[in-house]
N, C-alpha and C. Protein backbone atom coordinates (compact mmCIF):
# COMPACT_ATOMS: atom_id res chain seq x y z
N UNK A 1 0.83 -1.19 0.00
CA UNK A 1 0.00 0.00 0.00
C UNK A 1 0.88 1.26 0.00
N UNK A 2 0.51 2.22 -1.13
CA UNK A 2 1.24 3.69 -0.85
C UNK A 2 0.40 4.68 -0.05
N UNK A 3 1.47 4.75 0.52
CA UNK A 3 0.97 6.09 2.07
C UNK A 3 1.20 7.55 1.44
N UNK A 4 0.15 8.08 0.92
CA UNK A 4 0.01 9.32 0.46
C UNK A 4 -0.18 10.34 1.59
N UNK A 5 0.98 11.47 1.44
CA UNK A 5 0.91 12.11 2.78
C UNK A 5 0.95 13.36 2.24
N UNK A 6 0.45 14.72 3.11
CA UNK A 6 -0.18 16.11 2.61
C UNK A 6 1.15 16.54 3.50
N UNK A 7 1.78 17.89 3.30
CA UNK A 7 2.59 18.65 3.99
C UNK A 7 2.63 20.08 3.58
N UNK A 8 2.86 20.72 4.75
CA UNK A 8 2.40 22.15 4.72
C UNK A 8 3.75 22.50 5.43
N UNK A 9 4.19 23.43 4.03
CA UNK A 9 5.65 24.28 4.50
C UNK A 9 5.63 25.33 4.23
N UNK A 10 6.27 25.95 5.40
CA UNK A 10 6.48 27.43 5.72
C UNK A 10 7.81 27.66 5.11
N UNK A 11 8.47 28.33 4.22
CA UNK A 11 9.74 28.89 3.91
C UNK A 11 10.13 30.11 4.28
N UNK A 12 11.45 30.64 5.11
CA UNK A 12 11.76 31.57 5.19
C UNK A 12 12.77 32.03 4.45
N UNK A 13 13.32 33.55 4.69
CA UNK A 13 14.62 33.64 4.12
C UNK A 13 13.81 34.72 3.09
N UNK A 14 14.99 35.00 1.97
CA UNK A 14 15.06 35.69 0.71
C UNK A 14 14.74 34.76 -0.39
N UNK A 15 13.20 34.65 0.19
CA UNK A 15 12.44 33.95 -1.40
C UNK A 15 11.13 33.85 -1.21
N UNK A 16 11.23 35.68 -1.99
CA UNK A 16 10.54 36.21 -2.57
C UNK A 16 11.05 37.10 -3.77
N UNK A 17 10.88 37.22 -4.39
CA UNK A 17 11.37 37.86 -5.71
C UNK A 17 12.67 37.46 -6.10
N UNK A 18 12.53 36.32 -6.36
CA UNK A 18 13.89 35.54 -6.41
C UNK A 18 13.14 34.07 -7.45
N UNK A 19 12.00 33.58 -7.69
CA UNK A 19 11.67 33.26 -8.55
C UNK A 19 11.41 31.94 -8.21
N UNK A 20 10.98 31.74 -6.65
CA UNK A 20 10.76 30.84 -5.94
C UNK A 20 9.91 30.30 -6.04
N UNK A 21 8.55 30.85 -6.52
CA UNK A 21 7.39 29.95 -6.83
C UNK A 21 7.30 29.19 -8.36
N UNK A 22 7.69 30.38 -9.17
CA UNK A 22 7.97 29.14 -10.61
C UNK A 22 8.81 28.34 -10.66
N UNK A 23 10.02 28.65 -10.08
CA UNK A 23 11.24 27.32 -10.10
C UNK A 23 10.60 26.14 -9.33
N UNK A 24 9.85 26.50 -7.94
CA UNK A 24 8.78 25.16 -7.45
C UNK A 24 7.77 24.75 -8.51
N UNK A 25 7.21 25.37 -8.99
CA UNK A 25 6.07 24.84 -9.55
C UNK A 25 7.00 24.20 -11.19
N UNK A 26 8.04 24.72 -11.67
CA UNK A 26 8.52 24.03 -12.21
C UNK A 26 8.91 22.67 -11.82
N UNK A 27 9.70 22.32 -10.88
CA UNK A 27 10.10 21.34 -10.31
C UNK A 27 8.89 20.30 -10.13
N UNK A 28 8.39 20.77 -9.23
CA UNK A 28 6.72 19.46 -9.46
C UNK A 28 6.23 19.18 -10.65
N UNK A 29 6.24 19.49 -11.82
CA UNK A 29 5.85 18.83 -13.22
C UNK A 29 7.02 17.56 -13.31
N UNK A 30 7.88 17.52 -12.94
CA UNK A 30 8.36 16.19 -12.99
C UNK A 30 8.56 15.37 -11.33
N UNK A 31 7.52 15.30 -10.59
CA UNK A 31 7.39 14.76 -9.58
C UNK A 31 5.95 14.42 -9.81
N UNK A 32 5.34 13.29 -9.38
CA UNK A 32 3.82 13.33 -9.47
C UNK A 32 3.44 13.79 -7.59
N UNK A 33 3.37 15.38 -7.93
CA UNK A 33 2.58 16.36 -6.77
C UNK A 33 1.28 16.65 -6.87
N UNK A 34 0.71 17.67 -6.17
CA UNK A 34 -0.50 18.63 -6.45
C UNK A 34 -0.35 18.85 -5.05
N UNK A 35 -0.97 20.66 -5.41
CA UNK A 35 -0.85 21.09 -4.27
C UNK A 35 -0.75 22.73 -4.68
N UNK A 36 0.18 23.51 -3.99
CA UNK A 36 0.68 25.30 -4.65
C UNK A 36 1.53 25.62 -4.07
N UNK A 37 2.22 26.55 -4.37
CA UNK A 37 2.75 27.64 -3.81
C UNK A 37 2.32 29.04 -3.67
N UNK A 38 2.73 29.67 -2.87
CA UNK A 38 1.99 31.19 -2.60
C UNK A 38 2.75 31.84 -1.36
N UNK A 39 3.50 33.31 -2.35
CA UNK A 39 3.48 34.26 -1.41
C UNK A 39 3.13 34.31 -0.22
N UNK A 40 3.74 34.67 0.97
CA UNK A 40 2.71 35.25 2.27
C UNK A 40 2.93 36.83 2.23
N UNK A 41 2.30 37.41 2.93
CA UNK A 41 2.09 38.74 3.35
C UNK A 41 3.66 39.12 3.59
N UNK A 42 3.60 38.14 4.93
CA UNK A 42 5.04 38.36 6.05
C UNK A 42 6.22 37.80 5.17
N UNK A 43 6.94 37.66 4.14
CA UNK A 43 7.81 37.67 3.00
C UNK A 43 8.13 36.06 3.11
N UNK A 44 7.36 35.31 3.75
CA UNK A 44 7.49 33.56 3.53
C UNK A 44 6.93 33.26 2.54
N UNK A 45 6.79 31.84 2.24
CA UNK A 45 6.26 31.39 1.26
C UNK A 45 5.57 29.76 1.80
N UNK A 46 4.45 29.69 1.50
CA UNK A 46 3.70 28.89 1.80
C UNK A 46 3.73 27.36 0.55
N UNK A 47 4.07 26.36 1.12
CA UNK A 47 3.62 24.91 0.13
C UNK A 47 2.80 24.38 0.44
N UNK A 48 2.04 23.76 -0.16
CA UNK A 48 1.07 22.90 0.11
C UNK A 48 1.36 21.72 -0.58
N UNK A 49 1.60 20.84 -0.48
CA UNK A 49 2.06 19.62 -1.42
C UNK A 49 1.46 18.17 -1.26
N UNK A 50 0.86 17.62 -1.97
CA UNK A 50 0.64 16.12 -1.41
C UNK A 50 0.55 15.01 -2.71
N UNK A 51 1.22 13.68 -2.22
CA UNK A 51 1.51 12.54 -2.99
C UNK A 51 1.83 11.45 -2.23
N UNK A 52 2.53 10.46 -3.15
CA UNK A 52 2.89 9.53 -2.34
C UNK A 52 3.97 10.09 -1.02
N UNK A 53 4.76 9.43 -0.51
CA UNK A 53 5.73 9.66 0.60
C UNK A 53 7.09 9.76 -0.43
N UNK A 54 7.14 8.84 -1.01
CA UNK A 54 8.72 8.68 -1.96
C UNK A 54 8.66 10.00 -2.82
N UNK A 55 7.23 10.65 -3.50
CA UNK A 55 7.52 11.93 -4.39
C UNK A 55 7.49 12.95 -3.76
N UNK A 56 6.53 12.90 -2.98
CA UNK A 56 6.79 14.38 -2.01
C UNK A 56 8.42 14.48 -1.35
N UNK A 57 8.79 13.36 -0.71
CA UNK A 57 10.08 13.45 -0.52
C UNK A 57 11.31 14.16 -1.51
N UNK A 58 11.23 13.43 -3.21
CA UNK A 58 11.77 13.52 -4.06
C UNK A 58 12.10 15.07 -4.01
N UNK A 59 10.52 15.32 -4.37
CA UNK A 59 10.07 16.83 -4.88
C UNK A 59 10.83 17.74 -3.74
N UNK A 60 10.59 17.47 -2.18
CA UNK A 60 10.99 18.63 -1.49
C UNK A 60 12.89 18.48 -1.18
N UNK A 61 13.27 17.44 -1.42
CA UNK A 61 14.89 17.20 -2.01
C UNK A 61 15.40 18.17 -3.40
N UNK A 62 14.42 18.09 -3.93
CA UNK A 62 15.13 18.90 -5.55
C UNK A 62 14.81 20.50 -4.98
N UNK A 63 13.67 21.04 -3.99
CA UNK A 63 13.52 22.11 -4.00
C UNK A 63 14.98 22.67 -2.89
N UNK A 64 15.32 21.75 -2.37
CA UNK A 64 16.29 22.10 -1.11
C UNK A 64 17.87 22.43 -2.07
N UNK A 65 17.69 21.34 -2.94
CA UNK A 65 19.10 20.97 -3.83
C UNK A 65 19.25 22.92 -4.84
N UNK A 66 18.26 23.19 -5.27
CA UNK A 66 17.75 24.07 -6.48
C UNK A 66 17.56 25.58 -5.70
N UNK A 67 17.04 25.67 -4.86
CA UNK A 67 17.03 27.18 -4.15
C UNK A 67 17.04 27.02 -2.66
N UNK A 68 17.70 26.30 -2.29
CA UNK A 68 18.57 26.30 -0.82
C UNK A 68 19.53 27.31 -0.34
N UNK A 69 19.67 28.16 -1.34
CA UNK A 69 20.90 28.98 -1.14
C UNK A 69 19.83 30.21 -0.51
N UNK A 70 18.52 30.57 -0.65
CA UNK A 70 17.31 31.43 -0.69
C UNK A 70 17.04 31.13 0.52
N UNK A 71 16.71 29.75 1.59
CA UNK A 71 16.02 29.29 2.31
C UNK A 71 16.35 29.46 3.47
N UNK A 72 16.12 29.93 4.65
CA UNK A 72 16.78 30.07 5.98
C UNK A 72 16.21 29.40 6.99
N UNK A 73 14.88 29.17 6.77
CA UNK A 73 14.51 28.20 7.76
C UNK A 73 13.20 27.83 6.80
N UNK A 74 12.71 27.04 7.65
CA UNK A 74 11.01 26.11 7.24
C UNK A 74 10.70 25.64 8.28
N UNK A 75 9.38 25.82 8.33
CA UNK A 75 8.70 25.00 9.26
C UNK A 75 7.68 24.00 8.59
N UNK A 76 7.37 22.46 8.66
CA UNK A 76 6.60 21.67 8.19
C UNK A 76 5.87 21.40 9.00
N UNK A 77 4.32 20.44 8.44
CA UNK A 77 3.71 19.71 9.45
C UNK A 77 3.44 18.69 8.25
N UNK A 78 3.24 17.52 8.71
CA UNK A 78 2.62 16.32 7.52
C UNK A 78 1.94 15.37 8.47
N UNK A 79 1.05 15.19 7.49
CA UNK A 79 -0.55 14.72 7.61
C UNK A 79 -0.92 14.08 6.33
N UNK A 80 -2.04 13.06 6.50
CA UNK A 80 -2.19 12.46 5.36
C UNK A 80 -2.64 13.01 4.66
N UNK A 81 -2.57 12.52 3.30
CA UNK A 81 -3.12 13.48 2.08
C UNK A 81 -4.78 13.70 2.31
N UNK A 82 -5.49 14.41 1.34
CA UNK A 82 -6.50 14.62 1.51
C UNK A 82 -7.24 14.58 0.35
N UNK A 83 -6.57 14.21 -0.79
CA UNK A 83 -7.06 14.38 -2.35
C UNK A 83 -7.24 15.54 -3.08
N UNK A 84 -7.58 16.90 -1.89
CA UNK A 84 -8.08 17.91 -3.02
C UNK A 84 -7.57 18.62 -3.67
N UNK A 85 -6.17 18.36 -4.50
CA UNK A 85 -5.95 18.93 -5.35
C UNK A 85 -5.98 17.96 -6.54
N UNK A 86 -5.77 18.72 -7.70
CA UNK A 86 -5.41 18.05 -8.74
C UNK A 86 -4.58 18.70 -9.83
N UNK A 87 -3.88 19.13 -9.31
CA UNK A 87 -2.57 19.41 -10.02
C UNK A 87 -1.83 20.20 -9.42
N UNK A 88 -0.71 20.97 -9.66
CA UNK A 88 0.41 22.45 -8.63
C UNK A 88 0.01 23.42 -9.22
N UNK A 89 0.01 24.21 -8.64
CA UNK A 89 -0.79 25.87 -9.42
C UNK A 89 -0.09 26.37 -8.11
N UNK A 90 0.62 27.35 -8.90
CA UNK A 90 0.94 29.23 -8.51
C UNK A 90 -0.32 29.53 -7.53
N UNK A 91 -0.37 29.75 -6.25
CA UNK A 91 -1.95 30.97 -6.12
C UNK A 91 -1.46 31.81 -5.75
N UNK A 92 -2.51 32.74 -5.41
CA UNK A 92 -1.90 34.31 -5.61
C UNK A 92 -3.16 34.87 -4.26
């Protein structure tokens, strides 16, 4: 059985205008994700991501590998998936 799990990350640091949400949302077209990214107010950036355990993993490895240099802290929580997305979309 695959354990599909939902995770909600907080990104800090200098990424925002740095091109942090398309280089993510790039990156998940070759991970099977769904989920978004989005701006916060307070200059974080919010993920929402959910899949199996092995792609979400994958996916948040390539985002660490790819704009880690941007990232200063994160905070996660993970929980099982929930189905409702169906695909990664930018929100705004």
């Amino acid at each position: 059985m695959v354990m599909r799990e939902r995770r909600e990350v907080y990104y800090s640091g200098h990424v925002q205008g740095v091109g942090f949400r398309y280089t993510t949302a790039t990156i998940a077209r070759g991970h099977e994700v769904t989920g978004f990214v989005k701006n916060l107010p307070d200059g974080r950036v919010q993920l929402l991501v959910e899949g199996d355990r092995a792609a979400v993993q994958a996916f948040m490895a390539e985002i660490s590998e790819r704009l880690g240099g941007y990232i200063r802290g994160l905070q996660q929580d993970v929980r099982p998936a929930t189905g409702q997305f169906t695909d990664f979309t930018i929100a705004y």
